[in-house]
N, C-alpha and C. Protein backbone atom coordinates (compact mmCIF):
# COMPACT_ATOMS: atom_id res chain seq x y z
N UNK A 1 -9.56 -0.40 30.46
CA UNK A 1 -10.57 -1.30 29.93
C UNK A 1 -11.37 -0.68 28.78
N UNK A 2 -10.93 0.34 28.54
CA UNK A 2 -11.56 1.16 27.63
C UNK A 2 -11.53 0.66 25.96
N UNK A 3 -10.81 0.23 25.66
CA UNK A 3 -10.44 -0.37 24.59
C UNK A 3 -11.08 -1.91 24.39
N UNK A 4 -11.31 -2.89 25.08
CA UNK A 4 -12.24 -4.02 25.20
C UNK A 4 -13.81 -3.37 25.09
N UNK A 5 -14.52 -2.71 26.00
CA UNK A 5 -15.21 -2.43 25.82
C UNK A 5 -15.82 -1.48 24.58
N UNK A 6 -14.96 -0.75 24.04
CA UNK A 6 -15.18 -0.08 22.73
C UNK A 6 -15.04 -1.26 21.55
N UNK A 7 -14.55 -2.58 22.12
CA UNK A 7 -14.27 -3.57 20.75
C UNK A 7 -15.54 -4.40 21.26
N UNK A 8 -16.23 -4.58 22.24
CA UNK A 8 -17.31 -4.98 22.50
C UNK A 8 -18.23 -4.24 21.82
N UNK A 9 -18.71 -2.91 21.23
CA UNK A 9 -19.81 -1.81 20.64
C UNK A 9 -19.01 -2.49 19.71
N UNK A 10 -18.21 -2.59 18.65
CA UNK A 10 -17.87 -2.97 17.60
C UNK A 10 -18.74 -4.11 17.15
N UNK A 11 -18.00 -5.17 18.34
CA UNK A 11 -19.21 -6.22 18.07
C UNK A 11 -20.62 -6.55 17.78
N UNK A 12 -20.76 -5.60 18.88
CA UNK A 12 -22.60 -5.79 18.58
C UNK A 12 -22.79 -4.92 17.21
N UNK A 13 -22.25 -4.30 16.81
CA UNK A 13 -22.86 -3.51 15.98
C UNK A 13 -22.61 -4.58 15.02
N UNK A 14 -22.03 -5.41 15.06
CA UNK A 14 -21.37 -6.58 14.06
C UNK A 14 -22.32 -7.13 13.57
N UNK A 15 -22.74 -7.75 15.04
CA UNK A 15 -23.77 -8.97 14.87
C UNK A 15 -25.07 -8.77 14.80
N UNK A 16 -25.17 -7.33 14.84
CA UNK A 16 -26.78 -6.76 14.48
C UNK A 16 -26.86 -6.35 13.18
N UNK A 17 -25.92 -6.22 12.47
CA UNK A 17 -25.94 -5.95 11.18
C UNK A 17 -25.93 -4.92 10.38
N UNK A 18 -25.51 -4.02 11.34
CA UNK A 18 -25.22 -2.49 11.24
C UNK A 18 -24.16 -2.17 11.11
N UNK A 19 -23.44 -2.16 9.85
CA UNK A 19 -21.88 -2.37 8.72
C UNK A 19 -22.01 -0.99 9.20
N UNK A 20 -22.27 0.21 8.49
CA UNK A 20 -21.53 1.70 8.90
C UNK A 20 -21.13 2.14 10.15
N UNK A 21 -22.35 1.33 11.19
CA UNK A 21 -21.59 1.90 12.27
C UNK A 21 -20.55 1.22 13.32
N UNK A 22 -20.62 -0.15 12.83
CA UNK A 22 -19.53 -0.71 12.79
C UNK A 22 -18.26 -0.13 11.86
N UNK A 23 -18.21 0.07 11.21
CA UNK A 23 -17.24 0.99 10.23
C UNK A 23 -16.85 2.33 10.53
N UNK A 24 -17.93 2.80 11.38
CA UNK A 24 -17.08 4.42 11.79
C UNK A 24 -17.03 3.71 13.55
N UNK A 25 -17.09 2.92 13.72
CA UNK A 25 -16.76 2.41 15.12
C UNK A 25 -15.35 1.34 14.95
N UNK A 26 -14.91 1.32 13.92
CA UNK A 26 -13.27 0.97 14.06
C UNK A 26 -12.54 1.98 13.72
N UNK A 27 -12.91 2.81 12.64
CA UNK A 27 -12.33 4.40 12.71
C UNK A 27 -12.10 5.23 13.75
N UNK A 28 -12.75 5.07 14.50
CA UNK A 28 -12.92 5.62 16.27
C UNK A 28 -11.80 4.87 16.66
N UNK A 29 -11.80 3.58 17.16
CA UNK A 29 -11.30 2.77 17.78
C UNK A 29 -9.47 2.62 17.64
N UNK A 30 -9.72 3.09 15.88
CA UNK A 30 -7.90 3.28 15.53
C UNK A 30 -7.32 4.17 15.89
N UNK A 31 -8.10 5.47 16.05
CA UNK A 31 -8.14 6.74 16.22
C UNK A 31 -7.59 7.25 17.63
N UNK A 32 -8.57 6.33 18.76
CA UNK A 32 -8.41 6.18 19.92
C UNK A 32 -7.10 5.60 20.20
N UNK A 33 -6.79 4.30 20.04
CA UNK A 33 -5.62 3.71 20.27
C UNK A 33 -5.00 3.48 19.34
N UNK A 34 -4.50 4.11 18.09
CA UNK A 34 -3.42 3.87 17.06
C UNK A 34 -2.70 4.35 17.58
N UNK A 35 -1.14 4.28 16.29
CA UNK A 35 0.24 4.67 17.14
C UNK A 35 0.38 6.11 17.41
N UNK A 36 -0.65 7.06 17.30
CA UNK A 36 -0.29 8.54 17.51
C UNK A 36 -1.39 9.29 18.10
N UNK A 37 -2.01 8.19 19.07
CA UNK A 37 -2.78 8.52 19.52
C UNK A 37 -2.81 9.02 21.29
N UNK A 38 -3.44 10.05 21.64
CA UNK A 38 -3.10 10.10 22.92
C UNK A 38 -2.60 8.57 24.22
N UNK A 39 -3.64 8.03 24.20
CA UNK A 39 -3.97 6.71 24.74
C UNK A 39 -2.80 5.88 25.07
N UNK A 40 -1.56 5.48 23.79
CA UNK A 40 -0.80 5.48 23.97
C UNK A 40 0.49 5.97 24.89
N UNK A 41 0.40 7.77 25.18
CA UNK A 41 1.17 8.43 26.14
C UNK A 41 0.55 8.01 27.08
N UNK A 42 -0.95 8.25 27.26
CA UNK A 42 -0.87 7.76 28.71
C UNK A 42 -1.00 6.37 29.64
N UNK A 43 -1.20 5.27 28.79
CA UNK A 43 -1.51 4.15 29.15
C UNK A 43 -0.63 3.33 28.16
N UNK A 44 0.76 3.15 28.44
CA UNK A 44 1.62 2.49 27.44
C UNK A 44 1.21 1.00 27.37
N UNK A 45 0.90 0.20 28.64
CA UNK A 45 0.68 -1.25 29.06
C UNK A 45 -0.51 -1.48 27.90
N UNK A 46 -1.88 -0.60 28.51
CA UNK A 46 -2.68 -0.39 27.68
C UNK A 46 -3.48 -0.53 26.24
N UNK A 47 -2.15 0.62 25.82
CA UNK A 47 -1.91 0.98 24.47
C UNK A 47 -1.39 -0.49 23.55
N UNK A 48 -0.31 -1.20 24.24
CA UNK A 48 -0.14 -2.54 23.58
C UNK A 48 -0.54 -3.81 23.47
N UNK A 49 -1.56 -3.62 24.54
CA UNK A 49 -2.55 -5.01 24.50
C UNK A 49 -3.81 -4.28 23.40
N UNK A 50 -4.20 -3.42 23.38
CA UNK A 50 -5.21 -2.75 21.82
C UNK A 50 -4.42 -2.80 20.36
N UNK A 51 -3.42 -3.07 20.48
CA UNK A 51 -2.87 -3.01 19.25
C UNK A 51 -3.12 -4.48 18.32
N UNK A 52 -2.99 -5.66 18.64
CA UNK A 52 -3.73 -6.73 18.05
C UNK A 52 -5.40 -6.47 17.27
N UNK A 53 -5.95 -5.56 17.96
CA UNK A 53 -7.01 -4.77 17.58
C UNK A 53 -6.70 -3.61 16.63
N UNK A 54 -6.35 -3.01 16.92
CA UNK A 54 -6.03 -1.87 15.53
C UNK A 54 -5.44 -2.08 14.60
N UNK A 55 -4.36 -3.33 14.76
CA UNK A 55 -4.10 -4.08 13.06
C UNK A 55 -5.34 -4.73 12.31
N UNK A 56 -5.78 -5.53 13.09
CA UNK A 56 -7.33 -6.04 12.42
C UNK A 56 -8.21 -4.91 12.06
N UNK A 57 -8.60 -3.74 12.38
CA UNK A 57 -9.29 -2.64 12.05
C UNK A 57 -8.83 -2.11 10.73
N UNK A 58 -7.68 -1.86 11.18
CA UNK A 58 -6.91 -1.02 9.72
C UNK A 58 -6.95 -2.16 9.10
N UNK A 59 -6.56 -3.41 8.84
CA UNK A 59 -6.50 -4.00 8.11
C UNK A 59 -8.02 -3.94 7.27
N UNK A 60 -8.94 -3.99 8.06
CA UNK A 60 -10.70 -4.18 7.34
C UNK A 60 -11.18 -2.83 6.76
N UNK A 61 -10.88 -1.67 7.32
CA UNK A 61 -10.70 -0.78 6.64
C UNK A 61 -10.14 -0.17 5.35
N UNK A 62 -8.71 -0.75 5.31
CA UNK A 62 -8.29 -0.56 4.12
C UNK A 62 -8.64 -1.36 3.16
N UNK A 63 -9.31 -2.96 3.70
CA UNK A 63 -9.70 -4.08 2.31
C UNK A 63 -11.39 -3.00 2.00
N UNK A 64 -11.96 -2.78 2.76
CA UNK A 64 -12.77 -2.29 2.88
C UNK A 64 -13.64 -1.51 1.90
N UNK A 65 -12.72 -0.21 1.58
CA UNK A 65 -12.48 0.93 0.82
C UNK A 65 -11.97 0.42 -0.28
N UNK A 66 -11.30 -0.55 -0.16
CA UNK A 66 -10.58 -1.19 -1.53
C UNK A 66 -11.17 -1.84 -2.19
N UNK A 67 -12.06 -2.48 -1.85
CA UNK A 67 -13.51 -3.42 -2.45
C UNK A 67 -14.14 -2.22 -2.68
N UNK A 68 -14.52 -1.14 -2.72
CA UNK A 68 -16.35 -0.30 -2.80
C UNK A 68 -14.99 0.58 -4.01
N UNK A 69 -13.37 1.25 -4.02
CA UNK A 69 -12.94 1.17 -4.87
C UNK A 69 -12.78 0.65 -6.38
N UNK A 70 -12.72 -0.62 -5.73
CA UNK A 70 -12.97 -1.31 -7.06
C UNK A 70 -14.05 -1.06 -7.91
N UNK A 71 -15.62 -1.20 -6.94
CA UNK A 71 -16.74 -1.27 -7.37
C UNK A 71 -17.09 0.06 -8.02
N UNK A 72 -17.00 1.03 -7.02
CA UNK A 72 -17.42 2.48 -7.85
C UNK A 72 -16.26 3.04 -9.05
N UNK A 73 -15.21 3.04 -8.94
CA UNK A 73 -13.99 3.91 -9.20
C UNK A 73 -14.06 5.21 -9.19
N UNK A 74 -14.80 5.78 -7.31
CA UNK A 74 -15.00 6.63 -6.99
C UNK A 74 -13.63 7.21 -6.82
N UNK A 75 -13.48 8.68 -7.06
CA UNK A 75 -12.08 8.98 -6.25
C UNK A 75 -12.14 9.12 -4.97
N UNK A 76 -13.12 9.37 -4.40
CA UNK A 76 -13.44 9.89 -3.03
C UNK A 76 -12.62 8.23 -2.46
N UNK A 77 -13.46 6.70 -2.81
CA UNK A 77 -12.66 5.72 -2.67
C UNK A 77 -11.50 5.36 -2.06
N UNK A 78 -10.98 5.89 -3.48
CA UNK A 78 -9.40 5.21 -3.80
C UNK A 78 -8.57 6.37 -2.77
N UNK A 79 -9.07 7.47 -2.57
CA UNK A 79 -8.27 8.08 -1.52
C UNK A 79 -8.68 7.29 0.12
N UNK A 80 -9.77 7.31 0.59
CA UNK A 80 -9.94 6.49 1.83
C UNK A 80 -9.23 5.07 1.72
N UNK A 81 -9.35 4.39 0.61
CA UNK A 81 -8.45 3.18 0.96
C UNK A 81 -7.02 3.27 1.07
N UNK A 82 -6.35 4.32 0.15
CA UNK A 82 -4.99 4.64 0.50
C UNK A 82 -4.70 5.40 1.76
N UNK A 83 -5.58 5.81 2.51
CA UNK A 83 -4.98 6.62 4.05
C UNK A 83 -4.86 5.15 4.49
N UNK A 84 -6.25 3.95 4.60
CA UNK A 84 -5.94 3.33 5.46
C UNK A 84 -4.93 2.16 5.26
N UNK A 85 -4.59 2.07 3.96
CA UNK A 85 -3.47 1.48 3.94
C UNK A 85 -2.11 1.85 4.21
N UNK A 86 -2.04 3.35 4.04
CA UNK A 86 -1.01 4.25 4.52
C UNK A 86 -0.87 4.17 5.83
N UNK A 87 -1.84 3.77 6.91
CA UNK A 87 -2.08 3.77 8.24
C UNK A 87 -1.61 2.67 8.60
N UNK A 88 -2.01 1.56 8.03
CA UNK A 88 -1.74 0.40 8.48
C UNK A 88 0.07 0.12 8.37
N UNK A 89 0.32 0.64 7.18
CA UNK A 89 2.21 0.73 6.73
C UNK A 89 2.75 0.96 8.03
N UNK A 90 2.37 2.60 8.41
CA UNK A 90 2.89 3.10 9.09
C UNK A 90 3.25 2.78 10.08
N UNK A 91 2.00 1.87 10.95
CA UNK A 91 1.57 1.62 12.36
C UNK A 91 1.76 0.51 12.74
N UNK A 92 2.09 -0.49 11.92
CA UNK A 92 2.99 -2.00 11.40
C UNK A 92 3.76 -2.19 10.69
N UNK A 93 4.80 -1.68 10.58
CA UNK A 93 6.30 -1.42 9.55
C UNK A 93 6.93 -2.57 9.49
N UNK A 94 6.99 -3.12 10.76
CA UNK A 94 7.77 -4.61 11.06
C UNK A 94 6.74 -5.91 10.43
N UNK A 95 5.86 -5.97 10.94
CA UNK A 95 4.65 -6.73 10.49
C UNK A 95 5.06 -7.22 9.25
N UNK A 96 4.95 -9.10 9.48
CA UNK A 96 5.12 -9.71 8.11
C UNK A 96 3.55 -9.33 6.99
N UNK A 97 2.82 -8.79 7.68
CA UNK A 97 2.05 -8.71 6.58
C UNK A 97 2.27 -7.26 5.72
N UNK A 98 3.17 -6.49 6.31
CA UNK A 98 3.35 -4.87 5.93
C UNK A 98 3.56 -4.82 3.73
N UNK A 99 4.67 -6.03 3.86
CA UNK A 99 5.03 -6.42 2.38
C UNK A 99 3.56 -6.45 1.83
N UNK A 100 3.12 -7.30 1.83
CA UNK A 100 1.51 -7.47 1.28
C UNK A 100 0.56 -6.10 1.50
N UNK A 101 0.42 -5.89 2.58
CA UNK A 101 -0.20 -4.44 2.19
C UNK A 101 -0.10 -3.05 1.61
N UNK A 102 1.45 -2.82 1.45
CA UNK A 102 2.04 -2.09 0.33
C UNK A 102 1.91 -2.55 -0.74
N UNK A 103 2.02 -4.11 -1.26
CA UNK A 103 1.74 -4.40 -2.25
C UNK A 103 0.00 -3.81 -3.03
N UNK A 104 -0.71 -3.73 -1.78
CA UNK A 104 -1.92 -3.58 -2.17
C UNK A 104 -2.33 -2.66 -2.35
N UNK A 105 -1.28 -1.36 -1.49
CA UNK A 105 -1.27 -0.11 -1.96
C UNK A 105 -1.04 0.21 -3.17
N UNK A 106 0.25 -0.08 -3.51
CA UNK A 106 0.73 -0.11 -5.02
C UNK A 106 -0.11 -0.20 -6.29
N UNK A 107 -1.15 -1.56 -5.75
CA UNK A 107 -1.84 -1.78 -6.88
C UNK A 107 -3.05 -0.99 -6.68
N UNK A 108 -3.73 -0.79 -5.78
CA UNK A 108 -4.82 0.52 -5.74
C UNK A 108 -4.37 1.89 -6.11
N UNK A 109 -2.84 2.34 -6.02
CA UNK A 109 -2.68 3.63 -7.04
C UNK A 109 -2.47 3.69 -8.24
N UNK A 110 -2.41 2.40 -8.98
CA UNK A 110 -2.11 2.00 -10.02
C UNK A 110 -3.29 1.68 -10.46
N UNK A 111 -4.01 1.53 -9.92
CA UNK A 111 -6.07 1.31 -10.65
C UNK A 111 -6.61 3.08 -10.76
N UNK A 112 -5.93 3.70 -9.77
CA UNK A 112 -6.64 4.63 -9.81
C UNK A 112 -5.91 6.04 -10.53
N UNK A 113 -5.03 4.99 -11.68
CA UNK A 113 -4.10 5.98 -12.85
C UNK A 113 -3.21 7.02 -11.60
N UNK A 114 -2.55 6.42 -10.45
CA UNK A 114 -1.49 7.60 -10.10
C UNK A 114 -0.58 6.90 -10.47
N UNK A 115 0.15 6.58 -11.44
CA UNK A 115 1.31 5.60 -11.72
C UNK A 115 2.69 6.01 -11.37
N UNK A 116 3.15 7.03 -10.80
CA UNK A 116 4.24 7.65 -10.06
C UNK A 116 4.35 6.79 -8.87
N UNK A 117 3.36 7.36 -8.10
CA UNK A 117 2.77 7.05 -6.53
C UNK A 117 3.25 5.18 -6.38
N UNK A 118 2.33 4.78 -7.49
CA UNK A 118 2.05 3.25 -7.57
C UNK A 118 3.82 2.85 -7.53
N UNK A 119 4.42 3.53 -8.67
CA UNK A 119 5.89 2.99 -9.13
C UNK A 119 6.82 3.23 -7.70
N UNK A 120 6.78 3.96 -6.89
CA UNK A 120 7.60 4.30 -6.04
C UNK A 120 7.01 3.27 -4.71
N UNK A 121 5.48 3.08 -4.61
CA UNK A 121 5.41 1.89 -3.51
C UNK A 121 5.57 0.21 -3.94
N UNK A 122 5.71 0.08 -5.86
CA UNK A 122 6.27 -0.72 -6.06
C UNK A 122 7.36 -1.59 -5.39
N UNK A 123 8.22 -0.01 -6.14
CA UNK A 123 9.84 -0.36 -5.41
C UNK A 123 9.92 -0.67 -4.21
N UNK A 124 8.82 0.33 -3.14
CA UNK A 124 9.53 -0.17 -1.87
C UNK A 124 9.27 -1.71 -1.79
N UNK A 125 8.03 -2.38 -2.34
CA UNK A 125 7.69 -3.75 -2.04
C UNK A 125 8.69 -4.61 -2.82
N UNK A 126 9.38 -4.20 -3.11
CA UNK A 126 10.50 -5.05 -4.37
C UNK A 126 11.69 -4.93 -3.44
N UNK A 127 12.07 -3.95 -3.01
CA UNK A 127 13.56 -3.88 -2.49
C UNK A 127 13.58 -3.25 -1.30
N UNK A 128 12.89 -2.68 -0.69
CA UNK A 128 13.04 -2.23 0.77
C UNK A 128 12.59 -3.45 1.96
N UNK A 129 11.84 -4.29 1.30
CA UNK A 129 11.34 -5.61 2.41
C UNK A 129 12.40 -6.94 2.02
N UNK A 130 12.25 -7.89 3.14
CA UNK A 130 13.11 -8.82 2.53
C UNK A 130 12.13 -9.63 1.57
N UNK A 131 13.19 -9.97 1.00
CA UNK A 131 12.63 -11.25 -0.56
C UNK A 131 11.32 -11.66 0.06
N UNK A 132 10.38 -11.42 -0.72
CA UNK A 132 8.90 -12.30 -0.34
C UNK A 132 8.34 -12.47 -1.97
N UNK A 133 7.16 -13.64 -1.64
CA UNK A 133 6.20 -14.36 -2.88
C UNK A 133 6.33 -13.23 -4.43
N UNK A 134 5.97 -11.73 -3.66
CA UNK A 134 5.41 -10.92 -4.82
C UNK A 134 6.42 -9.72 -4.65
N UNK A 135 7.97 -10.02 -4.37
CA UNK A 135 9.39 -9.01 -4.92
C UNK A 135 9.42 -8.77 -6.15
N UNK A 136 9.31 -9.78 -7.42
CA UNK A 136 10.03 -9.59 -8.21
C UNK A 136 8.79 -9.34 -9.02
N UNK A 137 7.34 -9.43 -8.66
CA UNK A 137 6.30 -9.04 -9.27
C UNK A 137 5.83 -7.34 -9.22
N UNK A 138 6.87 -6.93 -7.98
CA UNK A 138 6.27 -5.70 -7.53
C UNK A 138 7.06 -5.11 -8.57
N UNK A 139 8.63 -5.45 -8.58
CA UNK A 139 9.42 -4.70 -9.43
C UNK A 139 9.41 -5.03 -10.74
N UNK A 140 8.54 -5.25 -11.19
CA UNK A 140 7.92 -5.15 -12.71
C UNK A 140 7.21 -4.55 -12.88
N UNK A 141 5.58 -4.33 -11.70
CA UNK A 141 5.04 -3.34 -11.84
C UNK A 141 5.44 -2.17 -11.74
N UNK A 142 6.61 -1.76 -11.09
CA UNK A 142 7.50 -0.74 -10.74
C UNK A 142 7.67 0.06 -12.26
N UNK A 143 8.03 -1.28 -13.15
CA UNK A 143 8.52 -0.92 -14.61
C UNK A 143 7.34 -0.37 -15.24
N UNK A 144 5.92 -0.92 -15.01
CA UNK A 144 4.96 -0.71 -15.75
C UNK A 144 4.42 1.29 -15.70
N UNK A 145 4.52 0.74 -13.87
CA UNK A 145 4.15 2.52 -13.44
C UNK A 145 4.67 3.21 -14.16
N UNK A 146 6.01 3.32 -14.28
CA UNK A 146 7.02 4.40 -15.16
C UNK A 146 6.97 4.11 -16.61
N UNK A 147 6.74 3.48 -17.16
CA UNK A 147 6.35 3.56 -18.52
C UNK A 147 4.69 4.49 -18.87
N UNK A 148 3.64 3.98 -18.29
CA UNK A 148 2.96 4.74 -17.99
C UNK A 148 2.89 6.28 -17.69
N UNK A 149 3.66 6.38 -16.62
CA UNK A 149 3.79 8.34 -16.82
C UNK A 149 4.68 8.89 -17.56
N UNK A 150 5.85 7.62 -18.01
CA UNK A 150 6.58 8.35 -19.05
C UNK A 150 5.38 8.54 -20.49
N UNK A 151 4.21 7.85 -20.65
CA UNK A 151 2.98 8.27 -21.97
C UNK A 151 2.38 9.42 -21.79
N UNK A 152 2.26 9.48 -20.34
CA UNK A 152 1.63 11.38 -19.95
C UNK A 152 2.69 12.21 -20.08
N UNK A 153 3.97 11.88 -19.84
CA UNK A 153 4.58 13.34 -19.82
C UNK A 153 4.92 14.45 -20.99
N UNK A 154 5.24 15.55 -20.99
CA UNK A 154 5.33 16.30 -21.70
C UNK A 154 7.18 15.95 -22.12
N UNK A 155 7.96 16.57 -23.42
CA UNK A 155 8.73 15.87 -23.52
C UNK A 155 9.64 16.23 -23.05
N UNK A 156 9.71 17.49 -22.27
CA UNK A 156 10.54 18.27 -21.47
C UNK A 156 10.90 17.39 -20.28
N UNK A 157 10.09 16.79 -19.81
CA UNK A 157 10.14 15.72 -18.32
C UNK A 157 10.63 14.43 -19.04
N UNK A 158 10.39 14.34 -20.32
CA UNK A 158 10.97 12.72 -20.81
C UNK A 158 12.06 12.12 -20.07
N UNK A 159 13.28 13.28 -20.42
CA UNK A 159 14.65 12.71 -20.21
C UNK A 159 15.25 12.10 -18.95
N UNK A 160 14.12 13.02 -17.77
CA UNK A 160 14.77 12.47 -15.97
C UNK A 160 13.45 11.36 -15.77
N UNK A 161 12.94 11.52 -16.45
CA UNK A 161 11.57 9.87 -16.44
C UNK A 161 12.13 8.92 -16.69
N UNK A 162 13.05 8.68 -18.06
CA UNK A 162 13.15 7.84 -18.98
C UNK A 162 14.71 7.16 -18.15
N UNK A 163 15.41 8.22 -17.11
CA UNK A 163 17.29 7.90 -16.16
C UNK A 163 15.90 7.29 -15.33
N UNK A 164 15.06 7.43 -14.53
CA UNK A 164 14.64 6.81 -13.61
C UNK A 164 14.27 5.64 -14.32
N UNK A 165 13.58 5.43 -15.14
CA UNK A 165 12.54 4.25 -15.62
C UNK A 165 13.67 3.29 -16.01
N UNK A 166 15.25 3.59 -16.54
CA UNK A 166 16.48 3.08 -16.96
C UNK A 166 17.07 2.45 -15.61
N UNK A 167 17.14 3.13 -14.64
CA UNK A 167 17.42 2.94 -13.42
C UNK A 167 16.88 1.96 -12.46
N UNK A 168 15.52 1.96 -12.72
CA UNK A 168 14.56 0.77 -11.58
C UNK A 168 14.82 -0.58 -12.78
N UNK A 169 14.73 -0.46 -13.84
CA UNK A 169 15.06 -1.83 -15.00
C UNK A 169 16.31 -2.52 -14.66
N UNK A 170 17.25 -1.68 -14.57
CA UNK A 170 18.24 -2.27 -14.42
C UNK A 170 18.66 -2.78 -12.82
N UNK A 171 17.86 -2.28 -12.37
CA UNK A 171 17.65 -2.85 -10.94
C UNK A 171 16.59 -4.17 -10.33
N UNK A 172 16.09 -4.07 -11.58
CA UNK A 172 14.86 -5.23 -11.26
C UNK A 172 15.79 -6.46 -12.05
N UNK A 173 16.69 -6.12 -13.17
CA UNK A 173 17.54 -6.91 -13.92
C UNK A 173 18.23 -7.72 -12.78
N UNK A 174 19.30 -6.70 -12.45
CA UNK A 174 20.42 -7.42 -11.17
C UNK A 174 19.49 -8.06 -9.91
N UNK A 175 18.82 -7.58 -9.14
CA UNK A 175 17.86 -8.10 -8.25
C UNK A 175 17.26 -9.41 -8.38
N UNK A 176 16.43 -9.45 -9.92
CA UNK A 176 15.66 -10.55 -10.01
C UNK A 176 16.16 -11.36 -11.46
N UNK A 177 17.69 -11.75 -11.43
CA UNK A 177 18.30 -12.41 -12.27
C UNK A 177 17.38 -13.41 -13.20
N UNK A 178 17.25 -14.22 -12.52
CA UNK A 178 16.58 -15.57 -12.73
C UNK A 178 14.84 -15.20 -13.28
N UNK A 179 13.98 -14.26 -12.81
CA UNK A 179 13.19 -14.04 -13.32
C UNK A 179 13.45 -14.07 -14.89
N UNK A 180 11.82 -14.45 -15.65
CA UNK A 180 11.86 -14.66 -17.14
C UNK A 180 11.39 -13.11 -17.78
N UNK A 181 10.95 -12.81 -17.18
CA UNK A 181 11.12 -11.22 -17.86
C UNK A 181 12.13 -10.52 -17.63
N UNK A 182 13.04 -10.48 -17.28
CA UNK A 182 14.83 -9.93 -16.77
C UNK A 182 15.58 -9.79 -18.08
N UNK A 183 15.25 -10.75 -19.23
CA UNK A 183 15.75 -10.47 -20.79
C UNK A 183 15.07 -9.33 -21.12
N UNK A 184 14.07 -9.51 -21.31
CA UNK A 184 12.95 -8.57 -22.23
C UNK A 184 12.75 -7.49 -21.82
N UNK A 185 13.41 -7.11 -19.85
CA UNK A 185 13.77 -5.75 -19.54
C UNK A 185 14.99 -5.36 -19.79
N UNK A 186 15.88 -5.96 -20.03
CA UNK A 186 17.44 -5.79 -20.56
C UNK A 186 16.91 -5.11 -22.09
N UNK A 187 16.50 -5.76 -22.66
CA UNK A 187 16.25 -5.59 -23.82
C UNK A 187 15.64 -4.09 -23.99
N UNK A 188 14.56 -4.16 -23.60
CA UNK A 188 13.41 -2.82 -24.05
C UNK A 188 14.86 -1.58 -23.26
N UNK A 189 15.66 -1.97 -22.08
CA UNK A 189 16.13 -0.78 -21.58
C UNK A 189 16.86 -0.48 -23.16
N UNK A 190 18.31 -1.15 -23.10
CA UNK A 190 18.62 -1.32 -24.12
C UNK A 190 18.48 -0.34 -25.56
N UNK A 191 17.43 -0.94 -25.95
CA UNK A 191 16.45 -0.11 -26.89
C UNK A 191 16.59 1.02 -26.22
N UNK A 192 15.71 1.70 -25.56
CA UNK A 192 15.78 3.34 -24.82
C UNK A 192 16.85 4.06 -24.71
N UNK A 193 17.96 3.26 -24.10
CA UNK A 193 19.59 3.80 -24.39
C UNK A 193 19.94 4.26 -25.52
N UNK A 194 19.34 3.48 -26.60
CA UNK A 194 20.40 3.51 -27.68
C UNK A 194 19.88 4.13 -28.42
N UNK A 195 18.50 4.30 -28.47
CA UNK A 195 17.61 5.30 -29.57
C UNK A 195 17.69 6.57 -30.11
C-alpha cells in the first residue's frame, strides 16, 4: 500500500499548492517504484499496479523541465529534462506514447545545440518505431542535426560526418518516398557527392 499512499502526499501537496514538493515527491515516488527499483524485486504484484503512476510522473517531470528549459536555457535544465525523458524511454519502450517522447527528446537536444545527440534520437523516432504522425518529420530533423555538426566540425571529421549525413538522406529518401522534401534531399545529397 505503500505506493497509494505516497501518491496520496503527492496529492495533497497538489492541492495545497506546493509545486516543489510535489515535484521532488514524484522524483521519490519514480525512484521508489520505477523499473530499477528495489520495490519491484520485492513486490512484483505491487510494483505493476504503481506503474500507471510512474508513467504519469515521468511523464510531468520530463514536460516539466522542458517548459523551465525552454524558459531559462539553463543547462542545468536541458540536462534534467533529458534524464527524465531518458527515464521515461527506458521504463516505457513499448508505450504508444514512447514515439512522441523521443520525439521530444530529440527536439530538446536540438534546442540545447547537441545536434549529434538530437540526430541520432531523430533517427530512432523515424525508423526504429513503427510509422507514426511525426516519422518522416523526425527524419528530416535527423538531416538538419547533421548538417549542423557537420558547421562545427573541424575538416579532418568532415569526411565520416558528411558518409553519415549521405547515409541518413538517403534513407529518409527511400523511407519517406512520397514526402515533398525527398527531391530537395536527393538533390542537396547529390550536390555533396559530387563536389
Amino acid at each position: 500500500q505503500a505506493p497509494q499512499l505516497q501518491a496520496r502526499v503527492i496529492e495533497i501537496y497538489q492541492g495545497a499548492g506546493f509545486a516543489n514538493l510535489a515535484l521532488d515527491a514524484k522524483k521519490d515516488y519514480v525512484a521508489r517504484y520505477g523499473v530499477d527499483s528495489e520495490f519491484r524485486r520485492a513486490n512484483a504484484a505491487g510494483w505493476e499496479r504503481a506503474q500507471p503512476l510512474v508513467k504519469t510522473h515521468l511523464t510531468e517531470l520530463a514536460q516539466h523541465y522542458h517548459a523551465s528549459a525552454q524558459k531559462s536555457k539553463a543547462s542545468a535544465d536541458y540536462q534534467e529534462a533529458v534524464r527524465w525523458y531518458r527515464a521515461t524511454i527506458a521504463s516505457f519502450p513499448a508505450d504508444p506514447a514512447t514515439a512522441k517522447n523521443n520525439f521530444l527528446l530529440a527536439e530538446l537536444l536540438y534546442e540545447d545545440s547537441r545536434f549529434g545527440e538530437a540526430a541520432v534520437e531523430y533517427e530512432k523516432v523515424a525508423y526504429a518505431y513503427p510509422r507514426h504522425e511525426r516519422s518522416a518529420d523526425a527524419g528530416y530533423a535527423a538531416l538538419l542535426g547533421h548538417a549542423a555538426v557537420e558547421k562545427r566540425a573541424h575538416a579532418t571529421e568532415l569526411p565520416a560526418l558528411q558518409r553519415t549525413s549521405v547515409d541518413s538522406a538517403l534513407r529518409f529518401a527511400q523511407t519517406f518516398p512520397a514526402d515533398a522534401r525527398a527531391g530537395s534531399v536527393l538533390t542537396t545529397t547529390a550536390e555533396k557527392l559530387y563536389a
